[in-house]
Protein backbone atom coordinates (compact mmCIF):
# COMPACT_ATOMS: atom_id res chain seq x y z
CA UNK A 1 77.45 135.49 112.87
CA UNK A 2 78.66 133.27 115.91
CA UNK A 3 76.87 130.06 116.68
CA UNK A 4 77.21 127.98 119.91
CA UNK A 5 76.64 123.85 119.06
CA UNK A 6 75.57 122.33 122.56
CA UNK A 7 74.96 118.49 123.49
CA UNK A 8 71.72 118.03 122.04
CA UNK A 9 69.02 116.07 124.29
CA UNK A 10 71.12 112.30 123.89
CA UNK A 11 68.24 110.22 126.13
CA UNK A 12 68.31 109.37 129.57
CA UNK A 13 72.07 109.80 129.77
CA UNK A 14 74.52 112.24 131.55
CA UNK A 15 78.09 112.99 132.13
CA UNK A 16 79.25 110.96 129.06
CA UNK A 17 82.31 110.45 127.81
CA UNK A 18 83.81 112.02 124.48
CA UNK A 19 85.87 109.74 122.61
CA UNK A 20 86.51 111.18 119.66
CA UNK A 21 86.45 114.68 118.30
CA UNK A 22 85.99 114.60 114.43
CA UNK A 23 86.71 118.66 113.60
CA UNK A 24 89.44 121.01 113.85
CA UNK A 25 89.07 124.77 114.13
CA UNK A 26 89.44 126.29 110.82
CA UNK A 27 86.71 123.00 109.20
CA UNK A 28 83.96 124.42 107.42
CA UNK A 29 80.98 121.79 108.43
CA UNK A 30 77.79 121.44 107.07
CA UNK A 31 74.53 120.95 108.66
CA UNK A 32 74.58 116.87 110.24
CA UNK A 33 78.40 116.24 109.81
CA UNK A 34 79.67 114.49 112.69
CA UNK A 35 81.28 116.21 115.29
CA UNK A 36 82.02 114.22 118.09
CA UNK A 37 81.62 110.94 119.51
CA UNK A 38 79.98 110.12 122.91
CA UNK A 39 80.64 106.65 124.56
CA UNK A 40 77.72 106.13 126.71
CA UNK A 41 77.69 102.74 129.01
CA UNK A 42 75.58 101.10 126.23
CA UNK A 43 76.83 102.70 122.72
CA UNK A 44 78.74 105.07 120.95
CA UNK A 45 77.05 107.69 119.45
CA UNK A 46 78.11 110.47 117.22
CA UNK A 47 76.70 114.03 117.40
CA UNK A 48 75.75 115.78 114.07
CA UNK A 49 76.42 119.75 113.61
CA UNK A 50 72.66 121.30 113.73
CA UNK A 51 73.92 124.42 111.71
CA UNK A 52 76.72 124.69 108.90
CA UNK A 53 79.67 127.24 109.40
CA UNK A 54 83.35 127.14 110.07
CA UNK A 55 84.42 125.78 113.62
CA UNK A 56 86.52 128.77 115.60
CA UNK A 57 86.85 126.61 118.93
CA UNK A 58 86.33 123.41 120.31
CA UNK A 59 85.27 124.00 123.83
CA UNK A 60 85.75 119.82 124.88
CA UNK A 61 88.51 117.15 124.65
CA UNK A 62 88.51 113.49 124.74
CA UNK A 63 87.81 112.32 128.39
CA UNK A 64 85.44 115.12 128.86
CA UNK A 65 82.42 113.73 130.11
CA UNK A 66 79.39 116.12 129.10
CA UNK A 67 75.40 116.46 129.29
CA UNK A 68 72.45 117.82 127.33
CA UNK A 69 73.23 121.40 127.08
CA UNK A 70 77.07 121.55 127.45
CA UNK A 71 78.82 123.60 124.40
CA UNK A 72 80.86 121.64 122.61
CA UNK A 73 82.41 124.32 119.93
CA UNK A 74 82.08 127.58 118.48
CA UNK A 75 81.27 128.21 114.74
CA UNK A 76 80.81 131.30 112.31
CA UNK A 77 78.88 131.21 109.27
């Protein structure tokens, strides 16, 4: 089954950057590994996986600024 991970509700922020992208298509992630990392003006943050699979895509790259709801990869499980 295909899953969609999106930017999960990350406060009163938008259009932030990623800085890092921690997974490569072909990872199998579990539930709360770290996917990426947001750099907001105040912190970094990193976003956990909400579901476990294997990543098929990664729909952002570093520079990409992104908001709640914006996919950020693809998985299978």
């Amino acid at each position: 089954m295909s899953e969609k991970l999106l930017v999960p509700d990350i406060g009163d922020f938008e259009n932030v950057e990623v800085i890092e992208i921690l997974v490569k298509p072909g990872d199998q992630i579990k539930e709360n590994d770290p996917i990426v990392t947001i750099e907001s003006d105040k912190s970094s943050v990193e976003i956990p996986s909400t579901v476990a699979g294997k990543v098929v895509s990664i729909e952002v790259k570093v520079g990409d600024k992104v908001s709640k709801g914006d996919l950020l990869l693809n998985l299978t499980s």
